[in-house]
N, C-alpha and C. Protein backbone atom coordinates (compact mmCIF):
# COMPACT_ATOMS: atom_id res chain seq x y z
N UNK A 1 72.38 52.21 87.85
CA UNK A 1 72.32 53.10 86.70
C UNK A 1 73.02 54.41 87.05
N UNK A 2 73.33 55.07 86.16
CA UNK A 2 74.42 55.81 86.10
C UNK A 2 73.31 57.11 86.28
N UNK A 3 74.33 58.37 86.65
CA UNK A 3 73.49 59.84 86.80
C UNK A 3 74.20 60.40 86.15
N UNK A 4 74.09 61.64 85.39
CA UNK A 4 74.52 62.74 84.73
C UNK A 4 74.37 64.22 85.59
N UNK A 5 75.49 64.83 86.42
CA UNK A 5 75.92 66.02 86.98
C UNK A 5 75.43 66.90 86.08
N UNK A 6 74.75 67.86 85.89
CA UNK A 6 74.98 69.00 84.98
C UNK A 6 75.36 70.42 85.84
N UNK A 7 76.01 71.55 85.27
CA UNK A 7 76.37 72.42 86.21
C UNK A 7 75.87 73.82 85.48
N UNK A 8 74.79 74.29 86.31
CA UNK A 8 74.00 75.29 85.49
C UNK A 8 74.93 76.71 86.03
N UNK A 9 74.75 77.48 85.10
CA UNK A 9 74.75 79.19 85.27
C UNK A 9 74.01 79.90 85.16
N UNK A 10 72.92 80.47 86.24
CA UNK A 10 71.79 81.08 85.90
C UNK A 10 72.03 82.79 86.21
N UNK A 11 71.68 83.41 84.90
CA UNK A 11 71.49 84.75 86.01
C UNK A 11 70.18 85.28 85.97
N UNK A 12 70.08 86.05 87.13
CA UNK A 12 68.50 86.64 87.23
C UNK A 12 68.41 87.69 86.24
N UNK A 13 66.73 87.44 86.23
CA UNK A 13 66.37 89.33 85.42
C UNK A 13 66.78 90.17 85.89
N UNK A 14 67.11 91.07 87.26
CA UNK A 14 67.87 92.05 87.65
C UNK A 14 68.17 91.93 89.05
N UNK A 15 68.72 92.49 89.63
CA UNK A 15 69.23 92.74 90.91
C UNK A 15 68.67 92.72 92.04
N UNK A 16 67.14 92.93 91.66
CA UNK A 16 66.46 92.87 92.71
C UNK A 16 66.00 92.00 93.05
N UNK A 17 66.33 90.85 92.31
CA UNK A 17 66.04 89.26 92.23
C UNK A 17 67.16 88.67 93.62
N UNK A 18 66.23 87.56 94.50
CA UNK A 18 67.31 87.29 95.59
C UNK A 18 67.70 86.16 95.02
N UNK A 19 68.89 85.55 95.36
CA UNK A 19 69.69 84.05 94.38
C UNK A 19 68.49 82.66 95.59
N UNK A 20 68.57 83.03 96.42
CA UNK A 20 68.54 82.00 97.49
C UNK A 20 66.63 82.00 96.75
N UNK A 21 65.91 82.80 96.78
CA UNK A 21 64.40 82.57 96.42
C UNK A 21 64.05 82.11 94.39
N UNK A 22 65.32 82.82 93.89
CA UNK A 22 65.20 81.90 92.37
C UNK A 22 65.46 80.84 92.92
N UNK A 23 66.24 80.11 93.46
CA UNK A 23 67.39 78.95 93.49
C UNK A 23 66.12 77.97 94.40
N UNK A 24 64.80 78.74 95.09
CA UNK A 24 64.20 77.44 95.76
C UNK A 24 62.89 77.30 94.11
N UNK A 25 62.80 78.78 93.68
CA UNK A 25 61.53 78.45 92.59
C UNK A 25 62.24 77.24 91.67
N UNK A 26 63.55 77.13 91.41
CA UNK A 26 64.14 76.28 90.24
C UNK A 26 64.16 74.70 91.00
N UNK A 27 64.41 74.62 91.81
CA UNK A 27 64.31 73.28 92.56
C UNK A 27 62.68 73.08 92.64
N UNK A 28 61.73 73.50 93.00
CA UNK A 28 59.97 73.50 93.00
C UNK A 28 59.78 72.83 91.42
N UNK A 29 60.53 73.77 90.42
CA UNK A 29 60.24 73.61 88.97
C UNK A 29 60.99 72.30 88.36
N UNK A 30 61.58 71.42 88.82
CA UNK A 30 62.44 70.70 88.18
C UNK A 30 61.85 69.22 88.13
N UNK A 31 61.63 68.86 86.71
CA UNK A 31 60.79 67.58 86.73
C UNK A 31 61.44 66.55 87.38
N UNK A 32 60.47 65.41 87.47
CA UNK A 32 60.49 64.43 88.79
C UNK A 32 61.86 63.50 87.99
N UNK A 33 62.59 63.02 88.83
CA UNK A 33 63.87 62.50 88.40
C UNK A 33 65.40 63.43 88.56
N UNK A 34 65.11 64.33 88.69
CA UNK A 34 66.27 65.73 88.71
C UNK A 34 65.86 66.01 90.00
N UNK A 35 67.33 66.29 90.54
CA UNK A 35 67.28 66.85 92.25
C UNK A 35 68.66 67.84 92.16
N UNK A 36 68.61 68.68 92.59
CA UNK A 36 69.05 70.12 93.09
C UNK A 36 69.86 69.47 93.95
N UNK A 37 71.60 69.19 93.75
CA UNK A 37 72.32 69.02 94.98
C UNK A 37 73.02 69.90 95.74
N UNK A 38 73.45 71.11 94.85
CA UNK A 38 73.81 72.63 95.91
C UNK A 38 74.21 73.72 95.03
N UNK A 39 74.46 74.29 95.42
CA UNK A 39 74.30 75.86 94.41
C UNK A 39 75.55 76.79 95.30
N UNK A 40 76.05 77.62 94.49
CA UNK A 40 76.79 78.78 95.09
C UNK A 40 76.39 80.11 93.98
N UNK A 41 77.19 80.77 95.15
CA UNK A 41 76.24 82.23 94.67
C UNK A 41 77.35 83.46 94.03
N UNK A 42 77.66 83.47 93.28
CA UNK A 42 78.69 84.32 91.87
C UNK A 42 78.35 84.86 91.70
N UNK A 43 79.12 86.01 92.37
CA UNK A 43 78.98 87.87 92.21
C UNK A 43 79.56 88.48 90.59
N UNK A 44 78.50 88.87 89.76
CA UNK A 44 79.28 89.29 88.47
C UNK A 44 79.46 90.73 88.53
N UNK A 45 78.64 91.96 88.81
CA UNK A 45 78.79 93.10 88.52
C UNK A 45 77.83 94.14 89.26
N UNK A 46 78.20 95.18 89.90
CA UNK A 46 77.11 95.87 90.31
C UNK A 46 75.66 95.45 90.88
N UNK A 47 76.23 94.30 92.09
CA UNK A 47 74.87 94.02 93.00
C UNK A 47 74.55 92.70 92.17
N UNK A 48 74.62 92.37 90.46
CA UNK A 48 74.31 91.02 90.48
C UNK A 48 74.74 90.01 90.55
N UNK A 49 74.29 88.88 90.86
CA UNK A 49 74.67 87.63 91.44
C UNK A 49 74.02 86.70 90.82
N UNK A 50 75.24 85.62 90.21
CA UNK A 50 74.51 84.31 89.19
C UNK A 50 74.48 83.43 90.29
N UNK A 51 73.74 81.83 89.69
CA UNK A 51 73.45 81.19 90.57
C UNK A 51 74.98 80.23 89.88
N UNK A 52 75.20 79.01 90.27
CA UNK A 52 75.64 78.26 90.17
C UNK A 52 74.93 77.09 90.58
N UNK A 53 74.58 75.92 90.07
CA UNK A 53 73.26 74.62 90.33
C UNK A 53 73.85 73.95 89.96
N UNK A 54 74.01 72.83 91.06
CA UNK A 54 74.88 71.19 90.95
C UNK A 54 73.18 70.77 90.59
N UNK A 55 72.96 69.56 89.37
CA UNK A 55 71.78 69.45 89.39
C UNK A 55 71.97 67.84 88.68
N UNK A 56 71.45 66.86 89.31
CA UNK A 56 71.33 65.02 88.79
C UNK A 56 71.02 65.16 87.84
N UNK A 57 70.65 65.19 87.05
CA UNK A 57 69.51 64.15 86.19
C UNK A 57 69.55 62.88 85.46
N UNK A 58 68.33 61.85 85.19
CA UNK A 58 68.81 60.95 84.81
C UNK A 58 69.70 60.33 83.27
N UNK A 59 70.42 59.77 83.32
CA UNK A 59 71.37 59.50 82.50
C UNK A 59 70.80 59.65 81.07
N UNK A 60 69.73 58.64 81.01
CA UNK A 60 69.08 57.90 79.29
C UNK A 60 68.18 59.54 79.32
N UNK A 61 68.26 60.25 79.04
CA UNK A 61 67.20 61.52 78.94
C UNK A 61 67.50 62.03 77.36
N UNK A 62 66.12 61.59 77.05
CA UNK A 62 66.90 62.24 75.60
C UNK A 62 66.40 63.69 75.10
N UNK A 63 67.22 63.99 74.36
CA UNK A 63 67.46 65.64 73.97
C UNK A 63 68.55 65.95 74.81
N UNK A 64 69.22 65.32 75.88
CA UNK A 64 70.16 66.12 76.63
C UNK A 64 69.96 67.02 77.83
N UNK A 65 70.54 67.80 78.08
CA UNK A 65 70.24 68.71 78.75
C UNK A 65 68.79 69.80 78.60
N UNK A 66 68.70 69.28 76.87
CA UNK A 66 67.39 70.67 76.94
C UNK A 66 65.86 70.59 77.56
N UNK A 67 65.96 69.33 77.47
CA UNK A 67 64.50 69.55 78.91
C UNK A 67 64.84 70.51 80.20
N UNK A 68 66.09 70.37 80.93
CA UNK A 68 66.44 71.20 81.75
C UNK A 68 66.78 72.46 81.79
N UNK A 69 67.13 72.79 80.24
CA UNK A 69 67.54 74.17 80.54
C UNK A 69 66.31 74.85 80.11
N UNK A 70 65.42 74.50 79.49
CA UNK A 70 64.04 74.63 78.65
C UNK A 70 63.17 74.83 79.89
N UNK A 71 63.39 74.53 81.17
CA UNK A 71 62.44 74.36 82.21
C UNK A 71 63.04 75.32 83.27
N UNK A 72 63.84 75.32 83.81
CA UNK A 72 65.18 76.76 84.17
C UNK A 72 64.80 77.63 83.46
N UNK A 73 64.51 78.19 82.41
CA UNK A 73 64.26 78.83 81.50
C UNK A 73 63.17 79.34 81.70
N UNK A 74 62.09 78.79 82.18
CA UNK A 74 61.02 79.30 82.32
C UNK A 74 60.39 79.73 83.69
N UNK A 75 61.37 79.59 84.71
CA UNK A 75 61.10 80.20 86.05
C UNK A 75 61.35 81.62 85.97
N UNK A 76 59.95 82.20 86.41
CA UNK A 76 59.97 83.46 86.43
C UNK A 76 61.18 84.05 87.21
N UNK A 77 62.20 85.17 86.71
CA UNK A 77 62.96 86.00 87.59
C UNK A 77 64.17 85.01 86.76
N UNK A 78 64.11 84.06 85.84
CA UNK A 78 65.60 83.69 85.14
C UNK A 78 65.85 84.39 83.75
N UNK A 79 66.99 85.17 83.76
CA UNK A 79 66.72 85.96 82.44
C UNK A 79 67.85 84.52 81.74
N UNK A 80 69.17 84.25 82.09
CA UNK A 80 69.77 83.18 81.16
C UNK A 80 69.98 82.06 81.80
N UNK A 81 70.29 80.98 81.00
CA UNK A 81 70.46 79.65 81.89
C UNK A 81 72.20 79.32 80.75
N UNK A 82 73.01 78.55 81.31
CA UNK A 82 74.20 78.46 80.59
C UNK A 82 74.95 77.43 81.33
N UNK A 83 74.86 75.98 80.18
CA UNK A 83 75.05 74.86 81.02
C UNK A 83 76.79 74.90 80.66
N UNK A 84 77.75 74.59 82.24
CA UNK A 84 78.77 74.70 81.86
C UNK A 84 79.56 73.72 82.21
N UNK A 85 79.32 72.52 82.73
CA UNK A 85 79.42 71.33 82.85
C UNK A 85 78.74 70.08 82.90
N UNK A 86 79.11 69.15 81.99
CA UNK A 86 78.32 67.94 82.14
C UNK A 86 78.92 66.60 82.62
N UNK A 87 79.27 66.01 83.17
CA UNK A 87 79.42 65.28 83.70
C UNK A 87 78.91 63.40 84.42
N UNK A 88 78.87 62.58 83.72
CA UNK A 88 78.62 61.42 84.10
C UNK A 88 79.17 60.83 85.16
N UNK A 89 78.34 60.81 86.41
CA UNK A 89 78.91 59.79 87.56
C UNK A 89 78.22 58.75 87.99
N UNK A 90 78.72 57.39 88.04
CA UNK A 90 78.20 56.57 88.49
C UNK A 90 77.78 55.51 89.73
């Protein structure tokens, strides 16, 4: 069975947020079937830093992406989530 890549853009509530301690709460938070394959760390402006999240999930999921971004969404210290690739690999 096939997996679906999604490629998140998260940025924190502010600056004082570290990428590496959102980036382990969002992997803790991510329902069972979705695994966190690596992340980089994108400097936008004055000290803040988005995340970037290589993230599985399974293919047949329906609604799409919005269980995931709906759940990203709700880890404390994420002010946006902004899915910018999707991708099917098999």
């Amino acid at each position: 069975m096939a997996r679906v890549l999604v490629v998140l853009k998260v940025l924190p509530e502010d600056v004082e947020t570290k990428p590496e301690e959102l980036k382990e709460r969002i992997e803790k938070a991510l329902p069972e079937g979705y695994e966190l394959k690596g992340y980089d760390i994108e400097p936008i402006a004055f000290g803040l830093n988005a995340l970037r999240l290589y993230i599985f999930m399974p293919e047949q999921t329906e609604g799409g992406t919005e269980k995931l971004e709906e759940t990203v969404s709700g880890v404390p210290g994420v002010s946006q989530v902004e899915v910018e690739i999707v991708h099917r690999v098999s």
